[in-house]
Protein backbone atom coordinates (compact mmCIF):
# COMPACT_ATOMS: atom_id res chain seq x y z
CA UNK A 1 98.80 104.08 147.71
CA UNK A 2 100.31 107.37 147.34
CA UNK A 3 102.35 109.28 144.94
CA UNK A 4 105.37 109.02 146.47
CA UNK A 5 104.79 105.28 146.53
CA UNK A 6 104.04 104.42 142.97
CA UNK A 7 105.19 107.13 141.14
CA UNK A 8 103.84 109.80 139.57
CA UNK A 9 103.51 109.20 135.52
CA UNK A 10 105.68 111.25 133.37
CA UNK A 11 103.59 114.41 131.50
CA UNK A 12 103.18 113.69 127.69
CA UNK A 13 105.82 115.97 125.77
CA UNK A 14 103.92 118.50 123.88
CA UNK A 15 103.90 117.37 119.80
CA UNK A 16 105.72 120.95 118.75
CA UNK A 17 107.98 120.97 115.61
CA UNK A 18 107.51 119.53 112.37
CA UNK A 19 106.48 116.04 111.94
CA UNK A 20 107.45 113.64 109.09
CA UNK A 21 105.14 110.73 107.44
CA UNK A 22 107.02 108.46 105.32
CA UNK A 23 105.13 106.10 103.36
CA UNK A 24 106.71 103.38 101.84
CA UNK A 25 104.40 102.99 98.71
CA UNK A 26 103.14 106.47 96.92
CA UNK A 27 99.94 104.14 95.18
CA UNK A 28 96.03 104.82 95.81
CA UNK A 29 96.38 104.62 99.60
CA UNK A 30 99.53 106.62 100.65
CA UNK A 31 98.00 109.55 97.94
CA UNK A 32 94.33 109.49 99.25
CA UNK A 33 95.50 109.88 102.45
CA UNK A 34 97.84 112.51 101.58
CA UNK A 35 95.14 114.71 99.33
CA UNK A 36 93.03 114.10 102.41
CA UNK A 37 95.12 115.75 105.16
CA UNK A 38 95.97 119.13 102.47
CA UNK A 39 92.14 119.72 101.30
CA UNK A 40 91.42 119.70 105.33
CA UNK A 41 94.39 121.69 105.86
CA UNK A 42 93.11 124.52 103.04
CA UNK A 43 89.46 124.08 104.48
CA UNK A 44 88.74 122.10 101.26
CA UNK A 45 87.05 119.10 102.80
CA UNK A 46 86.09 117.94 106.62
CA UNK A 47 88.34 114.99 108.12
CA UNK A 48 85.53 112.77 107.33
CA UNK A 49 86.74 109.00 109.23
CA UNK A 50 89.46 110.81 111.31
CA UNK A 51 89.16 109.41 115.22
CA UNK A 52 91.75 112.06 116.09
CA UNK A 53 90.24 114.86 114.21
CA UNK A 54 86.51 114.52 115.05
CA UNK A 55 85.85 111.87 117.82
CA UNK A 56 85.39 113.10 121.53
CA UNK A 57 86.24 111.84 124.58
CA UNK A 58 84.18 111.65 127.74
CA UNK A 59 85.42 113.28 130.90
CA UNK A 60 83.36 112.69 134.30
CA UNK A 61 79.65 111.54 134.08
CA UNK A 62 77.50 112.47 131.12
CA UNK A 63 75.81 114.72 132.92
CA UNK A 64 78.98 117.24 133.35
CA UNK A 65 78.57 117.39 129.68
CA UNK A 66 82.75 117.13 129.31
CA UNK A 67 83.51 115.94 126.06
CA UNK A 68 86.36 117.70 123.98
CA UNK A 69 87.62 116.60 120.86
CA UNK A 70 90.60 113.94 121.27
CA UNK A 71 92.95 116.47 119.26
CA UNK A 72 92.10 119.15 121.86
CA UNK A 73 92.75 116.74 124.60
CA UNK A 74 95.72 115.00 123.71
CA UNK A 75 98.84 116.20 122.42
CA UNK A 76 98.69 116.01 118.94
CA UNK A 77 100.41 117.37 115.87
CA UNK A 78 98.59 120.10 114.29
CA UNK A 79 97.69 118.77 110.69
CA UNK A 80 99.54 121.94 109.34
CA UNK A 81 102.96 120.66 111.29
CA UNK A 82 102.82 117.40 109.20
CA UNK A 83 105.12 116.91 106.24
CA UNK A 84 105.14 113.86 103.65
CA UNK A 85 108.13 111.67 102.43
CA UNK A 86 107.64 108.61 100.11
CA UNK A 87 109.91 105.89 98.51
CA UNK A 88 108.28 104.02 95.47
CA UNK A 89 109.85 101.97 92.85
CA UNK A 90 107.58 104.09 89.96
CA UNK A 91 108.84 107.42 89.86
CA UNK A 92 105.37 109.21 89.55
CA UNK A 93 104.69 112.48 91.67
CA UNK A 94 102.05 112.11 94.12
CA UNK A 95 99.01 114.02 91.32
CA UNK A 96 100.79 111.79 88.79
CA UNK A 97 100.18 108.66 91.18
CA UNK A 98 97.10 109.74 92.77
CA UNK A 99 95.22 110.78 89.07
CA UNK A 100 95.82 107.14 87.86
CA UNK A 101 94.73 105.03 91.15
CA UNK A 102 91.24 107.11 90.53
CA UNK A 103 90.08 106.89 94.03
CA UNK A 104 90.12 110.58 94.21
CA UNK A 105 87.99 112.76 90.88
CA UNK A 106 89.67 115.64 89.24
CA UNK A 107 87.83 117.90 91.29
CA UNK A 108 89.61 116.31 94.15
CA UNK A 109 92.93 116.65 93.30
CA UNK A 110 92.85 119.90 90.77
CA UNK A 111 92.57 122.74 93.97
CA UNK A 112 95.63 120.75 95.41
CA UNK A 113 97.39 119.69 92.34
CA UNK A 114 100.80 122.13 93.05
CA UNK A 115 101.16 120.60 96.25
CA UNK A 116 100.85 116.90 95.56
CA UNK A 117 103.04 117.63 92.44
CA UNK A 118 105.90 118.61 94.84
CA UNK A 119 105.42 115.25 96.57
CA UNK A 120 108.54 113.02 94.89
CA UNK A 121 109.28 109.36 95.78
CA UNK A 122 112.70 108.55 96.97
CA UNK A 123 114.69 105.61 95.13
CA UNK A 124 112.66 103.05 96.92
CA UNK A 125 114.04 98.94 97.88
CA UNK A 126 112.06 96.97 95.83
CA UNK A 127 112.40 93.21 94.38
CA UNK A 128 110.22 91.73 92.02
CA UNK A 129 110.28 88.30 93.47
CA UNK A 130 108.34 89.80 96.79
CA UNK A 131 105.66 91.66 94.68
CA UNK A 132 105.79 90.34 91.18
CA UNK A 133 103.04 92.01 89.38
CA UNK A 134 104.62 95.69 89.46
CA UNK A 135 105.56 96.64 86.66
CA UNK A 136 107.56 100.02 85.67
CA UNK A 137 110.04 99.49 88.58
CA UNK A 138 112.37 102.05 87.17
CA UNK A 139 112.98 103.75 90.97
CA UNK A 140 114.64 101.27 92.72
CA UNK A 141 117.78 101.28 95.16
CA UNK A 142 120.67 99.44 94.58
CA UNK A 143 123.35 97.83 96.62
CA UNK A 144 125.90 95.28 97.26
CA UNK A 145 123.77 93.59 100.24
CA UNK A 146 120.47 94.04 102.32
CA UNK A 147 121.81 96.14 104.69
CA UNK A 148 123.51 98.40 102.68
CA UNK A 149 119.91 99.17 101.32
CA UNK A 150 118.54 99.41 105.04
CA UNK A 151 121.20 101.92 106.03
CA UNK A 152 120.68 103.71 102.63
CA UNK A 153 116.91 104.27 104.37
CA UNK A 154 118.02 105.22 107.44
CA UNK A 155 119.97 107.75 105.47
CA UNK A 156 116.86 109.07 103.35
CA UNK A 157 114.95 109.38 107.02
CA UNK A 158 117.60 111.72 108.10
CA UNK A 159 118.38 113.75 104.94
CA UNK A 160 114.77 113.84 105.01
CA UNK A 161 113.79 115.30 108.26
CA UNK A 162 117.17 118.17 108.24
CA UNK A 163 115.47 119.06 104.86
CA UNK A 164 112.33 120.21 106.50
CA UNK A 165 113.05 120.81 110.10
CA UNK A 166 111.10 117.71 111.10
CA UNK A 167 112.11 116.96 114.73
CA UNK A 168 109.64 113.84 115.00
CA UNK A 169 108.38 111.12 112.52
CA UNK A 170 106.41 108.64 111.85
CA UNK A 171 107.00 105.46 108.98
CA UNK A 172 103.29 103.67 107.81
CA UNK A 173 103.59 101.27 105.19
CA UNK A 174 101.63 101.74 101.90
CA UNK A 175 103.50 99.35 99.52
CA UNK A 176 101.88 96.51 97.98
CA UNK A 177 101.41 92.95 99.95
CA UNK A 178 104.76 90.87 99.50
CA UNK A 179 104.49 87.21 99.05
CA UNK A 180 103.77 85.09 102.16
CA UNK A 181 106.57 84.59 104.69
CA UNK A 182 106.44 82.84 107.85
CA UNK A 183 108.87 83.50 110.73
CA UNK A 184 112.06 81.78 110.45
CA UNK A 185 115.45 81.23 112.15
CA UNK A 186 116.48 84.76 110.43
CA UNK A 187 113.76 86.27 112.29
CA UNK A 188 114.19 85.38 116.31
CA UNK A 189 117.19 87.35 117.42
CA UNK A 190 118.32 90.86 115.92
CA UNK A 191 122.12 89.17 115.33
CA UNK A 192 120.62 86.59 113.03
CA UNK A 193 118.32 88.95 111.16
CA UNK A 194 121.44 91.36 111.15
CA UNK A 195 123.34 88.33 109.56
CA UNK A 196 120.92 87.49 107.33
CA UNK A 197 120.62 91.27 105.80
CA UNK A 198 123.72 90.86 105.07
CA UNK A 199 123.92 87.59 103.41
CA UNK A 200 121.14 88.63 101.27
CA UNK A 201 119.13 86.14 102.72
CA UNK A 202 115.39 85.75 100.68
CA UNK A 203 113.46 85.58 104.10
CA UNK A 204 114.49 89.09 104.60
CA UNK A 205 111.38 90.97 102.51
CA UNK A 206 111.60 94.83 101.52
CA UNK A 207 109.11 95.49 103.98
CA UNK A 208 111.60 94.67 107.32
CA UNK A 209 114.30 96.71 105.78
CA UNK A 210 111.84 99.63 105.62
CA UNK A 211 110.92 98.43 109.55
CA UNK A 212 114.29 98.01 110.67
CA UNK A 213 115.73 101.48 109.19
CA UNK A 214 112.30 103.08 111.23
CA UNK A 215 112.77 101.51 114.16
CA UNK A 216 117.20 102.44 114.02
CA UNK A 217 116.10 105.96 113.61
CA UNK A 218 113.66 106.56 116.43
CA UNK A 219 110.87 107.04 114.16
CA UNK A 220 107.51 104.54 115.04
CA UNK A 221 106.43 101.73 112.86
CA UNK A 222 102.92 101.22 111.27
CA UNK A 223 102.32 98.52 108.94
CA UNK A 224 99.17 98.39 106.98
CA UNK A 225 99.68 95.36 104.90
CA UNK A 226 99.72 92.02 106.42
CA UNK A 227 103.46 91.20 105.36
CA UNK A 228 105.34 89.59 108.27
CA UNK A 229 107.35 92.88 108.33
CA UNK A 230 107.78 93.57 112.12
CA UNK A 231 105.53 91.15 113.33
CA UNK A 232 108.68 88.66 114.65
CA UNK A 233 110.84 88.42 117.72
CA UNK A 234 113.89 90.48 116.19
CA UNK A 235 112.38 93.19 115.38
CA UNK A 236 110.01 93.52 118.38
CA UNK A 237 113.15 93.09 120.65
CA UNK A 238 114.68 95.83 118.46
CA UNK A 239 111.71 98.19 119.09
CA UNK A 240 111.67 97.31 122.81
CA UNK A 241 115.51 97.97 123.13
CA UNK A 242 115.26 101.45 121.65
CA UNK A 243 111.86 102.66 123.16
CA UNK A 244 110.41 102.53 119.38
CA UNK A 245 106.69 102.15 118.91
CA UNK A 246 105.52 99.27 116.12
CA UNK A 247 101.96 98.59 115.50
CA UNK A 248 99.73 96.81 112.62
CA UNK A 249 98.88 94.22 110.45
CA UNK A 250 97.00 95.39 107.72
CA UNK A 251 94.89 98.55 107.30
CA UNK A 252 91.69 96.37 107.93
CA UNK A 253 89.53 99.07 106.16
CA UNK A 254 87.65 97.31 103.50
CA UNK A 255 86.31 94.08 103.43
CA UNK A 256 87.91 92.89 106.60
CA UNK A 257 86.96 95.58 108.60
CA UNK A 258 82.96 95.10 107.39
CA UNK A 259 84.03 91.26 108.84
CA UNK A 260 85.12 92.36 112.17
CA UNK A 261 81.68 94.54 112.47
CA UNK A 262 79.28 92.17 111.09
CA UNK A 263 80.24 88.45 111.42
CA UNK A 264 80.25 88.47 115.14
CA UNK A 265 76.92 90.03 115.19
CA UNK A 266 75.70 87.18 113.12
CA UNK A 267 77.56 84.50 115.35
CA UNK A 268 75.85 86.44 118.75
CA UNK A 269 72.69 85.86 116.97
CA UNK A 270 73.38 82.05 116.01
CA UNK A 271 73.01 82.83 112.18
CA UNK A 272 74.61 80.10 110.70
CA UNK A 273 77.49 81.82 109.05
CA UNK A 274 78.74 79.43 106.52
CA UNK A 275 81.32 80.72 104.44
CA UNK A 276 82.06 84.53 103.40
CA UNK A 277 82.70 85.87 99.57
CA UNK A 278 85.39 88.29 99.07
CA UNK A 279 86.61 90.59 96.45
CA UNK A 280 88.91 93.32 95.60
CA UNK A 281 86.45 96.21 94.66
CA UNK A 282 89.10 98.64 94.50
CA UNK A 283 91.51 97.09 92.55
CA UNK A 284 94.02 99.43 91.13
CA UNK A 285 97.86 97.96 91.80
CA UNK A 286 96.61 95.93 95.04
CA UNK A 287 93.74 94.56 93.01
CA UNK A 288 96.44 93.49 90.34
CA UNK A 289 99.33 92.38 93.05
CA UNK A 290 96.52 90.26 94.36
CA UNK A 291 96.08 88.13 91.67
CA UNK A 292 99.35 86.62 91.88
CA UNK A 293 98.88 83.53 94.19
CA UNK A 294 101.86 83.78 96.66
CA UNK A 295 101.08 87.53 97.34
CA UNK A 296 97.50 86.80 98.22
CA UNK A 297 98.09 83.72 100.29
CA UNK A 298 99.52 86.72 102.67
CA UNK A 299 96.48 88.16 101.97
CA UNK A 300 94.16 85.17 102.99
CA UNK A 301 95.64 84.30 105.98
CA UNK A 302 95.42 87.63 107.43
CA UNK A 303 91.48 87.78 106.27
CA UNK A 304 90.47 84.31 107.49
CA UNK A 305 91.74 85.09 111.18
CA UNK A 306 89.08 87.29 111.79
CA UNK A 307 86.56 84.15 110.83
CA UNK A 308 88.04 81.59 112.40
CA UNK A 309 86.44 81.47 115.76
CA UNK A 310 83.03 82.42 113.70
């Protein structure tokens, strides 16, 4: 077939200008991540677990020996073109919030301590019935209905990005797992989860305001919790209808990921898995919003997909 015939494929625009990161949630994982990409930036640490950073990729046979790094294949943003917004409902900086989660040591954080110091969350939507073991919700929007919040978003996005000359961004969610929700009526079209934002309607979780205000804006969708969030027909038609990218459920970095690696290899093997033992090693605010039933019953049923067919 030729090219005139199917069409040749568009080039990739080149990933020049500044790019925003907004992280709903400025806890233990939106902070490591954070200190991560500045001590690589200052030549402080290697990108240690980064696919784009240090993977190749294979061009040709082996033998042409071809194999550049992804991030000089690709166009990608240059780590030093990346800029960091947050929203959380506890006002702490990002040292403030990263020095109590205690992932990172002081000798982490101290070479890099003016810079996550300048890190600030924005006001952020927040209900307690959705995560109720936060306490010290003292940064928290308020409004007369759900959408008013969602547009006040949309708003932060764009004061956001003018404020730093960010021409591209991205939205990955860091907040806390919400209590289980399963797909309902407000959830199929975007009119009825429109409808139901603004009839402050209890199905509609912080989570798909943060979604919806991404997705409005242009800016791509990751969720790394396994809240419902985007995962339903409205907002997937939403992201279809305005060329926006959505991906996740869940990080899947802990235990689940060390589920996905080893439990098949046991079932190719005819092991006799018979049951698997969890726990939050972590802990830190997940660890605690965990132990309220209804948030890890999200949790759970996100976790026991990967086993099922083990």
């Amino acid at each position: 077939m030729s090219d005139s015939t199917r069409g040749t494929p568009a080039p990739i625009a080149p990933a020049t200008g500044k790019l925003a990161i907004f992280t709903p949630g400025l806890g233990a994982v939106a902070t490591t991540f954070i200190a991560g990409v500045e001590r690589v930036r200052r030549g402080l640490s290697a990108p240690i677990g980064s696919l784009t950073q240090m993977a190749t990729i294979r061009l040709g046979k082996r033998t042409d020996h071809r194999s550049p790094l992804i991030r000089d294949f690709v166009p990608l943003a240059s780590l030093d073109d990346i800029v960091f917004g947050a929203w959380d409902p506890i006002p702490d900086d990002a040292y403030t919030a990263a020095t109590k989660a205690g992932v990172l040591v002081k000798d982490d954080l101290e070479p890099i301590a003016d810079f996550l110091k300048s890190i600030t969350p924005m006001p952020a939507v927040f209900e307690s019935r959705y995560v109720t073991r936060i306490t010290g919700a003292t940064n928290v929007k308020t409004g007369p209905t759900k959408k008013d919040l969602a547009d006040q978003l949309r708003a932060d996005i764009r004061s956001f990005m003018a404020a730093h000359g960010a021409s591209r961004g991205a939205m990955v969610w860091c907040g806390s797992t919400e209590t289980y929700i399963k797909a309902g009526p407000q959830h199929q079209t975007i009119a009825a989860f429109e409808k139901a934002m603004e009839e402050n309607d209890d199905a509609i979780a912080p989570s798909m305001l943060y979604a919806y205000a991404a997705i409005m804006e242009g800016i791509p969708y990751c969720n790394g919790a396994p809240n419902l969030s985007a995962d339903f027909p409205a907002l997937i038609d939403l992201a279809n209808q305005r060329g926006v990218a959505i991906s996740g459920k869940d990080f899947k970095t802990g235990q689940t990921w060390m589920k996905t690696v080893i439990a098949p290899g046991m079932k190719a093997r005819m092991l006799g898995l018979e049951g698997w033992y969890s726990t939050n090693i972590l802990g830190n605010r997940d660890g605690e919003v965990l132990d309220d039933p209804a948030s890890f019953k999200t949790k759970e049923e996100s976790k026991l997909s990967v086993l099922h067919t083990i």
